[in-house]
Protein backbone atom coordinates (compact mmCIF):
# COMPACT_ATOMS: atom_id res chain seq x y z
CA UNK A 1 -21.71 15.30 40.27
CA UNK A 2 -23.97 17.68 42.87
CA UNK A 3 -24.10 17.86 46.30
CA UNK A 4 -27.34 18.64 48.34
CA UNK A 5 -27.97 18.67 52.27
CA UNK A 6 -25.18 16.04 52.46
CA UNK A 7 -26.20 13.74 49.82
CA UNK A 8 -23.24 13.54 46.94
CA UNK A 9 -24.58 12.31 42.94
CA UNK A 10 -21.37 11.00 40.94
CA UNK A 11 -22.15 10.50 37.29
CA UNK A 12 -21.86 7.48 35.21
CA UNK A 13 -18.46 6.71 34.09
CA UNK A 14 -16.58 8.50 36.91
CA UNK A 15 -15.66 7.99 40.22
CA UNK A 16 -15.01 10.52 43.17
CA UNK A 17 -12.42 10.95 45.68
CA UNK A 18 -14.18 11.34 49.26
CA UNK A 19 -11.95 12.74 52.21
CA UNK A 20 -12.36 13.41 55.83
CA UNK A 21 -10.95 16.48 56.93
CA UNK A 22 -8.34 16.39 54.35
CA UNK A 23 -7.23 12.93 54.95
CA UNK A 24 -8.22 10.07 51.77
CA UNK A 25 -11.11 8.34 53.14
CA UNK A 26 -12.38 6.15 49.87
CA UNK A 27 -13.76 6.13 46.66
CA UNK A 28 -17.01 6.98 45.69
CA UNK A 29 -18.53 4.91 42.36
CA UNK A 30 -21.36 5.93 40.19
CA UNK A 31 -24.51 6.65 42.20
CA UNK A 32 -25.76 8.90 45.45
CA UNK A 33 -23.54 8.46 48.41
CA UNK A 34 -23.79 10.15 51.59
CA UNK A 35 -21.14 12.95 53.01
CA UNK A 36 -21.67 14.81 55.80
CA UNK A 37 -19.91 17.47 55.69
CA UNK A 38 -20.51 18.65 59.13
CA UNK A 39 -18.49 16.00 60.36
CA UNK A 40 -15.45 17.00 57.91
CA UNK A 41 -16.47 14.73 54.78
CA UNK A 42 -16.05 16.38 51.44
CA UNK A 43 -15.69 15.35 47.99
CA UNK A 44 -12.27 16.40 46.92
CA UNK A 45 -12.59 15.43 43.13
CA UNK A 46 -13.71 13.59 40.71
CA UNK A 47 -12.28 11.57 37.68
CA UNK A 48 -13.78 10.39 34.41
CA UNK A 49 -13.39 6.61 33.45
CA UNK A 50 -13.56 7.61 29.69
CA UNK A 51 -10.93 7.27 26.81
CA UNK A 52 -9.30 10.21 26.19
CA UNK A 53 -6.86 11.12 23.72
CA UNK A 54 -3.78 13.30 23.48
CA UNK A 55 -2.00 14.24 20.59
CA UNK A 56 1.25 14.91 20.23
CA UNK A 57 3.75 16.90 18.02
CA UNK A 58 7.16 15.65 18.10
CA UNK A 59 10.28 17.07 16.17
CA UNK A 60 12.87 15.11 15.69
CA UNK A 61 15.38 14.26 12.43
CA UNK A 62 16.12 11.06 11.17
CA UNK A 63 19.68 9.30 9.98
CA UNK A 64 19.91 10.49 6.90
CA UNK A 65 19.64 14.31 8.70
CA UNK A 66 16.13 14.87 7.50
CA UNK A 67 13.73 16.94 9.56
CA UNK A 68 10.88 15.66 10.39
CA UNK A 69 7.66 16.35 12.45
CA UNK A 70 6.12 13.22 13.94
CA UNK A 71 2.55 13.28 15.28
CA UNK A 72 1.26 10.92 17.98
CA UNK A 73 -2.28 9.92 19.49
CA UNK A 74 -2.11 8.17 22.57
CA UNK A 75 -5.40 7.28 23.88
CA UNK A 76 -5.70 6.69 27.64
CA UNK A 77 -8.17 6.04 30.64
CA UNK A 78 -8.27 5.91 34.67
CA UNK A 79 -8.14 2.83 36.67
CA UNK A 80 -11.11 2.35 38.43
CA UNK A 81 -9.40 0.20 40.60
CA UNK A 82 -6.00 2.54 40.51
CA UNK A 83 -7.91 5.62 41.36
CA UNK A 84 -6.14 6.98 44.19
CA UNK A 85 -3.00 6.55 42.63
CA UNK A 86 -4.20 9.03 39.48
CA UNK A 87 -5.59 11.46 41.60
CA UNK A 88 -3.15 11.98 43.66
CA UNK A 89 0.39 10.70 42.03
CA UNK A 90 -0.02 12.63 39.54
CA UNK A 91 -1.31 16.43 38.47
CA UNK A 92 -0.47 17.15 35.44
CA UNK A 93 -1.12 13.76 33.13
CA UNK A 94 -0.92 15.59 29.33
CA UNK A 95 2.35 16.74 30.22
CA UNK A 96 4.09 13.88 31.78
CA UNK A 97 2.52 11.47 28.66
CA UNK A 98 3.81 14.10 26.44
CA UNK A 99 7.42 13.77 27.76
CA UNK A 100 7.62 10.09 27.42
CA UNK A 101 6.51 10.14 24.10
CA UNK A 102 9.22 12.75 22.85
CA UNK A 103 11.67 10.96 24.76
CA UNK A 104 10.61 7.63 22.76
CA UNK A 105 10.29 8.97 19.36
CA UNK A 106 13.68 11.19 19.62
CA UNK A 107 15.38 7.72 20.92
CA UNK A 108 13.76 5.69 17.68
CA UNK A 109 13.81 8.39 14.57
CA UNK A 110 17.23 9.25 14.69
CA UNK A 111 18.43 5.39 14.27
CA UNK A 112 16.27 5.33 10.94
CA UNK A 113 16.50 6.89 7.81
CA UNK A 114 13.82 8.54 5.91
CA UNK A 115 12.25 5.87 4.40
CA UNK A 116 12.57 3.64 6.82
CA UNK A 117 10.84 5.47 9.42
CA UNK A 118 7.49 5.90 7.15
CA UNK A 119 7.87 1.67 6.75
CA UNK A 120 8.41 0.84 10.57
CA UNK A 121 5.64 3.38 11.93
CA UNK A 122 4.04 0.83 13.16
CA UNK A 123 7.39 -0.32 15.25
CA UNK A 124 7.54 3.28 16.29
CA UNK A 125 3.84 3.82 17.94
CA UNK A 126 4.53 0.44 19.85
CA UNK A 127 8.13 1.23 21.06
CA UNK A 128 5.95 4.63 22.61
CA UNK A 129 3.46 1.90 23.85
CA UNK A 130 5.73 0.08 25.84
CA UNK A 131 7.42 2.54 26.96
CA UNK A 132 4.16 4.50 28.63
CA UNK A 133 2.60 1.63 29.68
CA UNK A 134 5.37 1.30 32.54
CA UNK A 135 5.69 4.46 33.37
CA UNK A 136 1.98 5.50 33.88
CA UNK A 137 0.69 2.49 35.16
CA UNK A 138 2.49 3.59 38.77
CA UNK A 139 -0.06 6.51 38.15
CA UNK A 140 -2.84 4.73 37.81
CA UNK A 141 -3.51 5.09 34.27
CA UNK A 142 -3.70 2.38 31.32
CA UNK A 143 -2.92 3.25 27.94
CA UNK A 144 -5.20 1.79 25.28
CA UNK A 145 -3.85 2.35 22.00
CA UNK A 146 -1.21 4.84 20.49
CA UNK A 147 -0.62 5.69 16.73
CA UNK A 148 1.61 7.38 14.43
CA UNK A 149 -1.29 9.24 12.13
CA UNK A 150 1.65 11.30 10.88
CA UNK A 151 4.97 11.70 9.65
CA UNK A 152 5.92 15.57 8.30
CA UNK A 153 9.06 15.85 6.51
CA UNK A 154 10.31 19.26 6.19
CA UNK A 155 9.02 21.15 3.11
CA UNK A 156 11.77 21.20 0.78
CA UNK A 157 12.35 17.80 1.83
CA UNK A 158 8.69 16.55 0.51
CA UNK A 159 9.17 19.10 -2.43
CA UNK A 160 12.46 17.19 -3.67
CA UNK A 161 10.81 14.37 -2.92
CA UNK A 162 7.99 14.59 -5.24
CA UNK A 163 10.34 15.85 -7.72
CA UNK A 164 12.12 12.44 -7.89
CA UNK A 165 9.20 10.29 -8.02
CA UNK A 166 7.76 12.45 -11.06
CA UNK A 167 11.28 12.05 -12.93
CA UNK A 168 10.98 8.20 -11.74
CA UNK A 169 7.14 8.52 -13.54
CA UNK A 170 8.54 10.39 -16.28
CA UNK A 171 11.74 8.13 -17.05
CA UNK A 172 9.14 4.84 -17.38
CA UNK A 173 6.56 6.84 -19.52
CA UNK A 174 9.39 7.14 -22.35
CA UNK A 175 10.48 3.83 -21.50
CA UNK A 176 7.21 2.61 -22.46
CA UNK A 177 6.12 5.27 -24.85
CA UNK A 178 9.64 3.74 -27.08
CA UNK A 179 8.93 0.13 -26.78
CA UNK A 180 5.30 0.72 -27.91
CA UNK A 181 6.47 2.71 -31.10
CA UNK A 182 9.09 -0.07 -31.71
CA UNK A 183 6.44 -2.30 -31.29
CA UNK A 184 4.27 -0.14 -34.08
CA UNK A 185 7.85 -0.56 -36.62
CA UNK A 186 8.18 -4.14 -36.13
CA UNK A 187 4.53 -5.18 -36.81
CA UNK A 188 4.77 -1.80 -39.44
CA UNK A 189 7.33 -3.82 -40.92
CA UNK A 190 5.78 -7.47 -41.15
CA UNK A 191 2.93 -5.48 -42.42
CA UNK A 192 4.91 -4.18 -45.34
CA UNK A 193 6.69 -7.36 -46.08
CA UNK A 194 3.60 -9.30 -45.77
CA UNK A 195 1.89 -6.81 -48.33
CA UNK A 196 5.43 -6.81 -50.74
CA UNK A 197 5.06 -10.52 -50.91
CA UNK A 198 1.26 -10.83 -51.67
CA UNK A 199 1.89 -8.20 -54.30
CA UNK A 200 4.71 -10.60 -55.71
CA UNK A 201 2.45 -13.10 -55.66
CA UNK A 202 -0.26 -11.59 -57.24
CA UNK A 203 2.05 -10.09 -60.43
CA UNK A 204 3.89 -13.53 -61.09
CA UNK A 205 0.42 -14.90 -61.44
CA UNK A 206 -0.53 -12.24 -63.75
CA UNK A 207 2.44 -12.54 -65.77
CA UNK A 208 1.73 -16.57 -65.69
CA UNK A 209 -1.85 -15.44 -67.09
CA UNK A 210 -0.60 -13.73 -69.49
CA UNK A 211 1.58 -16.54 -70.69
CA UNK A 212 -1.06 -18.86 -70.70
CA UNK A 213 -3.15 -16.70 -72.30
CA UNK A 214 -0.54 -15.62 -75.21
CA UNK A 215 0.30 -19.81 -75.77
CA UNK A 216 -3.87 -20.37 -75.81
CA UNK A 217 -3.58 -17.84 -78.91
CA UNK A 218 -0.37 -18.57 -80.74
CA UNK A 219 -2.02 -22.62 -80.65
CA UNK A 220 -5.01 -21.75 -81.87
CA UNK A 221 -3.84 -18.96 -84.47
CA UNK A 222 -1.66 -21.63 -85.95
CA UNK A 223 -4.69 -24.02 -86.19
CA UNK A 224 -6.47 -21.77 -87.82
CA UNK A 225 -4.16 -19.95 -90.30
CA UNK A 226 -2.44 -22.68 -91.93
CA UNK A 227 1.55 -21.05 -93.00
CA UNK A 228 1.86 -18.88 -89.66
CA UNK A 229 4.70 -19.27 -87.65
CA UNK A 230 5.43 -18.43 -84.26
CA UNK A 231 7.48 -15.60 -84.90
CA UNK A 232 4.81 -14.59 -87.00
CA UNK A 233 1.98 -14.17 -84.68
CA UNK A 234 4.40 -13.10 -81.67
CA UNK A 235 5.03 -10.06 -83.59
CA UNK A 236 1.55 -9.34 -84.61
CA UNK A 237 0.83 -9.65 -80.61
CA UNK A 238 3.35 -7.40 -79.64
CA UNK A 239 2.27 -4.94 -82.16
CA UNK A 240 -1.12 -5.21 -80.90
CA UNK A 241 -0.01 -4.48 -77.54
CA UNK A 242 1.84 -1.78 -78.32
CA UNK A 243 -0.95 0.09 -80.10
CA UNK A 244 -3.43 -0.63 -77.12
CA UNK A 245 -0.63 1.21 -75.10
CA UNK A 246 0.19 4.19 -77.00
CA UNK A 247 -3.74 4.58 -77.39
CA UNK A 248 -3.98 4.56 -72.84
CA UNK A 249 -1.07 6.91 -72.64
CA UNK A 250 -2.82 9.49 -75.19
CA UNK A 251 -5.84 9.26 -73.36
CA UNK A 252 -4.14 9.81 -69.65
CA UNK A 253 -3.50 13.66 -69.19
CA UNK A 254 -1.33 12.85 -65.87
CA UNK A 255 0.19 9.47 -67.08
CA UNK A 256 4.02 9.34 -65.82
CA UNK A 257 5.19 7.34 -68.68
CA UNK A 258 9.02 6.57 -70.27
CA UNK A 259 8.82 6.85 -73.89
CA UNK A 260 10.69 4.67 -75.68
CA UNK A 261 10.91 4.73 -79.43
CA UNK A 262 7.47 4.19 -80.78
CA UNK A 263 7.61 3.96 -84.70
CA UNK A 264 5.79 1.13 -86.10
CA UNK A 265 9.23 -0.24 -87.28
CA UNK A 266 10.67 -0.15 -83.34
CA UNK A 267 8.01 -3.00 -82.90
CA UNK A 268 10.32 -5.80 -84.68
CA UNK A 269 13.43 -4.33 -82.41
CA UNK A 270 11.16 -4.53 -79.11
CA UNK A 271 10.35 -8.12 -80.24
CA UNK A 272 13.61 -9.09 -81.02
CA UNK A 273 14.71 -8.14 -77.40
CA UNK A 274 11.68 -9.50 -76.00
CA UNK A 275 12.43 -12.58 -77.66
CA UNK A 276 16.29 -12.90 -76.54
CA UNK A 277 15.44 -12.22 -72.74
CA UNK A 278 13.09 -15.49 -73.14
CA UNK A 279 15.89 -17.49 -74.50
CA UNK A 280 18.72 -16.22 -72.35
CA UNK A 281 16.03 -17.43 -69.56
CA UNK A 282 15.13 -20.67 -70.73
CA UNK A 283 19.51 -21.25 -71.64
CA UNK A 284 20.26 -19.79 -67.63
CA UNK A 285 17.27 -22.29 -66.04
CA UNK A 286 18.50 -25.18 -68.20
């Protein structure tokens, strides 16, 4: 805004107060006007039309006697139309928007707890709303938005804080670590069963083998070698084995073996008890 021989320049989003000889006279609005001062007009102020925005630091303590700092923005603007009243009602604005809002906040935190106040912020910032919006628009002035951007709980306070939620964190990583690995045992387990009973399966059909193989050769031994008996050929089997296995454990330096007595005449006594688990099997099944 300039002034020059009487001729007054107010800027673009402002407006200027114009008196004569100290006395309101009218409002001036963006543009040149004329004031002649010689005949007691002045300019006696100006005021910008813009948002501004004030922020606010509010201690207060909550419920649950926590201390906290709360921080406010209240954004905020002239009237055009209430210009007058905001130039002169009031002359210090900051600090008359600054006392409603601790009045407001210390009124609201302390019927909260901690928690509670960072979930109802939002209730908060428009309790402050309400609350400024009647008292300055007497003034003159509107009040576009105002936030909470902050809540500061005292230090210790945030330090405990974050101590809990880590032993929360902590408590659901074992939690989870121990049903994993008792996930691991179970399916550990069914793995080993599983494996035990293909293993069973695969020996009784190697022992099956074997007793198909051994009847294949005691039928056609008989054919063959007219005057054989069973007994006969059993025993010449078993002593066959039982050469074939002395011959693997003498050529094994590391075989873990249980010697049992290994003359040639142990082979009858071997059969013989071979031959009396079969039949106490076949008696038991029948």
């Amino acid at each position: 805004m300039g002034q020059v021989f009487g001729c007054v320049q107010v800027d673009q989003s402002s407006v200027a107060i114009k008196e004569g000889f100290g006395k309101y006279n009218d409002v001036l609005d963006p543009g040149c006007h004329c004031v002649p001062w010689c005949f007691g007009s002045r300019v006696a102020g100006a005021l910008s039309l813009r948002v501004k925005q004030l922020d606010v630091r509010c201690e207060t303590k909550t419920k649950d006697n926590v201390f906290v700092t709360v921080v406010a923005s209240i954004q905020y603007r002239v009237l055009a139309e209430k210009a007058v009243d905001a130039y002169y009602k009031l002359s210090n604005t900051s600090a008359q928007i600054q006392s409603y809002v601790f009045d407001v906040i210390r009124a609201s935190v302390p019927r909260m707890e901690l928690d509670a106040t960072f979930e109802q912020k939002n209730d908060i910032a428009k309790a402050v709303e309400e609350e400024l919006e009647k008292a300055m628009s007497a003034y003159g002035y509107e009040i576009v938005q105002t936030l909470i951007v902050d809540i500061e709980p005292d230090e210790h306070v945030k330090k405990a804080m974050n101590e809990i939620n880590a032993a929360a964190r902590l408590r659901v990583a074992a939690n989870e670590k121990a049903e994993a690995e008792k996930i691991l045992q179970i399916k550990r387990a069914e793995g080993d069963a599983e494996s035990k009973y293909l293993a069973g399966l695969g020996v009784a059909r190697q022992r099956q083998a074997i007793v198909d193989g051994l009847r294949d050769s005691v039928l056609a031994f008989s054919e063959n070698v007219p005057g054989t008996t069973s007994k006969d050929i059993m025993d010449m089997v078993l002593m066959t084995q039982y050469f074939d296995t002395m011959k693997d454990i003498g050529a094994s330096s590391k075989s873990n073996a249980v010697f049992i007595p290994h003359g040639p005449g142990a082979v009858n006594d071997v059969a013989s008890q071979i031959r009396d688990g079969l039949l106490q099997g076949n008696a038991t099944l029948s």
